[in-house]
C-alpha atoms as a PDB file:
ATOM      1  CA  UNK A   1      73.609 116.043 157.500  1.00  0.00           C
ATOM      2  CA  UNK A   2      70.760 118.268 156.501  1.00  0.00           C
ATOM      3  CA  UNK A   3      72.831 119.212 153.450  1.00  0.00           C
ATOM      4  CA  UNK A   4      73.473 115.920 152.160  1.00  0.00           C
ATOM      5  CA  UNK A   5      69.969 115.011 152.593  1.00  0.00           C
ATOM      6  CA  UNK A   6      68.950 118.218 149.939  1.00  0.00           C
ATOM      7  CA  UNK A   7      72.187 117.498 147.937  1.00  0.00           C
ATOM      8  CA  UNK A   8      71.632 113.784 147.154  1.00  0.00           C
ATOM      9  CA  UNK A   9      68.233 114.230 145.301  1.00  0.00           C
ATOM     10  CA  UNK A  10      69.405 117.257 143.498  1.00  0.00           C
ATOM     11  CA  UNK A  11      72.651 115.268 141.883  1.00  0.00           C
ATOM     12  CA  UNK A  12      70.544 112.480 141.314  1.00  0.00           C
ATOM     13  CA  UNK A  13      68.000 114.428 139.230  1.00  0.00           C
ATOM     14  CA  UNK A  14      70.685 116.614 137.436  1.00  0.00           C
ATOM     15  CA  UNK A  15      72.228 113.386 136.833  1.00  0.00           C
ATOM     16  CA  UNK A  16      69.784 111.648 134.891  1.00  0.00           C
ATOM     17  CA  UNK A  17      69.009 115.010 133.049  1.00  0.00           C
ATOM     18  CA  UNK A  18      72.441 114.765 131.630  1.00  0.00           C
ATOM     19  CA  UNK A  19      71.977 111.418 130.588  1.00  0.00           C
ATOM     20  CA  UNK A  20      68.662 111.553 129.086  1.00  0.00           C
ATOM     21  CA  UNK A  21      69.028 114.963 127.597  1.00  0.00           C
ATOM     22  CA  UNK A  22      72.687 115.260 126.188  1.00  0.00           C
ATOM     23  CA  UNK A  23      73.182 111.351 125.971  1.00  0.00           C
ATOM     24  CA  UNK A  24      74.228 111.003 121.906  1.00  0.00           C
ATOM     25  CA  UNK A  25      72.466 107.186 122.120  1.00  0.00           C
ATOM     26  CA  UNK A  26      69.672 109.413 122.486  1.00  0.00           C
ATOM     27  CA  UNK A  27      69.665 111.182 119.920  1.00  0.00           C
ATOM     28  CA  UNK A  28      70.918 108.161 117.594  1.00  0.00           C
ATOM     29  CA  UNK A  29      67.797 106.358 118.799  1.00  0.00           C
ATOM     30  CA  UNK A  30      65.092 109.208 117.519  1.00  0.00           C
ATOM     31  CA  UNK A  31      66.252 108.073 114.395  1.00  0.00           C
ATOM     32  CA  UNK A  32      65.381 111.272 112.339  1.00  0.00           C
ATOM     33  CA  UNK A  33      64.874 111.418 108.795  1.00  0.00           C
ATOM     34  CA  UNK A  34      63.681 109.612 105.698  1.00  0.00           C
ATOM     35  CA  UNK A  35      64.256 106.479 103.956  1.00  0.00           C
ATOM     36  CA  UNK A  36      63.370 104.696 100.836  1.00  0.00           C
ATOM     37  CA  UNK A  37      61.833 101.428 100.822  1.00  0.00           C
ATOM     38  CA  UNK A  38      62.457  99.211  97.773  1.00  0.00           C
ATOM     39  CA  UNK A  39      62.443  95.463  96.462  1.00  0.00           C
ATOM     40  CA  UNK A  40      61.270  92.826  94.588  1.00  0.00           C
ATOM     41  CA  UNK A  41      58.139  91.012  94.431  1.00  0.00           C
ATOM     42  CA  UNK A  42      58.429  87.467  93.318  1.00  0.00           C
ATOM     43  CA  UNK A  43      56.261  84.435  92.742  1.00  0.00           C
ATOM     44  CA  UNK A  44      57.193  80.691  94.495  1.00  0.00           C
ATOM     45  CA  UNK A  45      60.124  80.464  91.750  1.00  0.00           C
ATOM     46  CA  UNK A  46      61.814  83.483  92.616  1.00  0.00           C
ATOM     47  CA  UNK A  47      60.299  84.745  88.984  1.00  0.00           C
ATOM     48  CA  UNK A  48      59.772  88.720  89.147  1.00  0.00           C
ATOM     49  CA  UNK A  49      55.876  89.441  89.257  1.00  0.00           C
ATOM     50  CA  UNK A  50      54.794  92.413  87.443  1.00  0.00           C
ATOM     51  CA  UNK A  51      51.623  94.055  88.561  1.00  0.00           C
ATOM     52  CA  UNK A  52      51.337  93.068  91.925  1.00  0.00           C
ATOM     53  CA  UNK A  53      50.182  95.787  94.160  1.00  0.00           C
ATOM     54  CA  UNK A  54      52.821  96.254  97.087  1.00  0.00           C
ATOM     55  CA  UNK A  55      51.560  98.025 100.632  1.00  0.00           C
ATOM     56  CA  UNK A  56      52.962 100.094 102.895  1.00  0.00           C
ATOM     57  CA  UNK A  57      50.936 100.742 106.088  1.00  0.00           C
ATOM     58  CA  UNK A  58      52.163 102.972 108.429  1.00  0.00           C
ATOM     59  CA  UNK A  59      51.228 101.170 111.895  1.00  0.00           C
ATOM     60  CA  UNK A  60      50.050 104.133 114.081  1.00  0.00           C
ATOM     61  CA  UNK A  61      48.478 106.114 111.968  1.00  0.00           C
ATOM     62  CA  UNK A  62      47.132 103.572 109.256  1.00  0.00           C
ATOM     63  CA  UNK A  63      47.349 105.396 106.672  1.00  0.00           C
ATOM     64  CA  UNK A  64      48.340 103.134 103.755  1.00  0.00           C
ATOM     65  CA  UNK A  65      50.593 104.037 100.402  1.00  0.00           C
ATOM     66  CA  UNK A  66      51.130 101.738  97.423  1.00  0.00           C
ATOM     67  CA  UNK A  67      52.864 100.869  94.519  1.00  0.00           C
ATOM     68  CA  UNK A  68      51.952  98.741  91.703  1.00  0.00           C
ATOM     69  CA  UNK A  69      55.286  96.220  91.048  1.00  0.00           C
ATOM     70  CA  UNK A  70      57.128  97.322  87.136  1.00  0.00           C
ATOM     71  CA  UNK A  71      57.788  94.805  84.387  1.00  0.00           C
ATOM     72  CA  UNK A  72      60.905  93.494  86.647  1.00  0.00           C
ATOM     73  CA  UNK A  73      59.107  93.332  89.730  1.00  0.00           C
ATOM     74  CA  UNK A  74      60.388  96.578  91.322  1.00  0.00           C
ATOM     75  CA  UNK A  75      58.873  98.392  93.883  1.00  0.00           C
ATOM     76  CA  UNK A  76      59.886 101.697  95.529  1.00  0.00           C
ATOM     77  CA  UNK A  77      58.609 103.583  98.196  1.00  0.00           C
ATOM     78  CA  UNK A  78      60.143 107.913  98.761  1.00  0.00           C
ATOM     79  CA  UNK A  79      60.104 109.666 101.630  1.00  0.00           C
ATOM     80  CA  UNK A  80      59.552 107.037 104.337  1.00  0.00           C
ATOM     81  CA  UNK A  81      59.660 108.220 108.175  1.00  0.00           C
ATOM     82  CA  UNK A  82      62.409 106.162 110.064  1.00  0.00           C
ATOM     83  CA  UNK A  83      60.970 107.368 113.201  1.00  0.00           C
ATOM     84  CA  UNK A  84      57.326 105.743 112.215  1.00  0.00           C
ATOM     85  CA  UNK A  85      56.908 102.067 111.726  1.00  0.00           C
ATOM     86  CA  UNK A  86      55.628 100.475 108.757  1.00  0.00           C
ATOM     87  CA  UNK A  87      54.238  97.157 107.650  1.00  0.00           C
ATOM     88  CA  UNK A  88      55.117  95.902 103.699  1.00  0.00           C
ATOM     89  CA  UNK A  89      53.596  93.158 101.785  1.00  0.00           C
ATOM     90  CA  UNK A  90      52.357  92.710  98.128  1.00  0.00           C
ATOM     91  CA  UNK A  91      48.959  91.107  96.629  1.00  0.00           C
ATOM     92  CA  UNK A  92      48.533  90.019  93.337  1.00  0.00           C
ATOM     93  CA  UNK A  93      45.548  87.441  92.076  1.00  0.00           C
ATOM     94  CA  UNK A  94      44.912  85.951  95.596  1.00  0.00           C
ATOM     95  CA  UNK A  95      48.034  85.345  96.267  1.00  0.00           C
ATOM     96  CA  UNK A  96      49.899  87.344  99.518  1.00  0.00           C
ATOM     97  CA  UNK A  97      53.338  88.083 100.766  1.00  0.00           C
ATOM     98  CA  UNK A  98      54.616  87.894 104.839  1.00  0.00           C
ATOM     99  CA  UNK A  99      54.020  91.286 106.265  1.00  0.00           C
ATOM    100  CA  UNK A 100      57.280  92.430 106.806  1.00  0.00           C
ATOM    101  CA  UNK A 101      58.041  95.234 109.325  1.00  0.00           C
ATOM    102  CA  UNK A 102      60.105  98.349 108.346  1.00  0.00           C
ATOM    103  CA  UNK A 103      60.851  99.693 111.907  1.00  0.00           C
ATOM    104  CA  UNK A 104      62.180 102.937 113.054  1.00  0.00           C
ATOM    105  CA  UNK A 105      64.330 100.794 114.954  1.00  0.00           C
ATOM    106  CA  UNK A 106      66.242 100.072 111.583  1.00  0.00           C
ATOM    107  CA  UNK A 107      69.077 102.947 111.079  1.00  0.00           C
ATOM    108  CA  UNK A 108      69.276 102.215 107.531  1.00  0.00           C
ATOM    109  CA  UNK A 109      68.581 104.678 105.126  1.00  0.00           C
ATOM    110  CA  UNK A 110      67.411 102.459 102.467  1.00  0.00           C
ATOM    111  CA  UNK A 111      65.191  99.080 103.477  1.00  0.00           C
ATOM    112  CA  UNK A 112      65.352  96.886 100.594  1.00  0.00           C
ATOM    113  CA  UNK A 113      63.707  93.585 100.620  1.00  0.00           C
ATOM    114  CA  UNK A 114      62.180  90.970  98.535  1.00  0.00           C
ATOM    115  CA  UNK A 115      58.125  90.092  98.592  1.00  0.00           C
ATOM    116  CA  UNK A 116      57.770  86.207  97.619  1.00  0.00           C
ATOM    117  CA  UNK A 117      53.810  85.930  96.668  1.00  0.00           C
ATOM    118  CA  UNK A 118      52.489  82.549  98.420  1.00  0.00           C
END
């Protein structure tokens, strides 16, 4: 009796070792690496906007990168954490996109999305 009592506590806690440690979910959910970020800014029309300045805030540390939008409204953003999460949205003349979220959540190595200026 005295031996189950020590032996349940021990197999419980080398039990959720092995899950938490060695589970591959785990390790699918740190989500390591980089990613590129990339899109389109766009006025009401769906017409590309050149010039608009396009944000990317990183939401813990608030540090905040950005990219000026090219002649077709391209935007692209290197080396992006995908364990970090980010907010994205574009300015131009008053006008303002949604803030969209990238979020280390997303497995996908490249987040494209479009920016419509309102």
């Amino acid at each position: 009796m005295r031996l189950a009592a020590l032996a349940a506590p021990a197999l419980g806690i080398f039990l959720i070792g092995l899950f938490t440690t060695f589970n591959p979910l785990n390790a699918r959910a740190q989500n390591l690496g980089e990613r590129t970020v990339t899109g389109t800014v766009v006025d009401s029309a769906t017409n590309p906007v050149q010039g608009a300045t396009v944000f990317l805030k990183n939401q813990k540390s608030k540090t905040i990168r950005s990219y000026t939008s090219t002649a077709n409204g391209h935007f692209y953003f290197a080396q992006v954490n995908k364990a970090e999460d980010f907010d994205l949205w574009s300015e131009k003349d008053g006008k303002k996109s949604e803030v969209k979220t990238v979020s280390s959540w997303d497995e996908r190595a490249q987040f494209v999305t479009e920016l419509r200026l309102k």
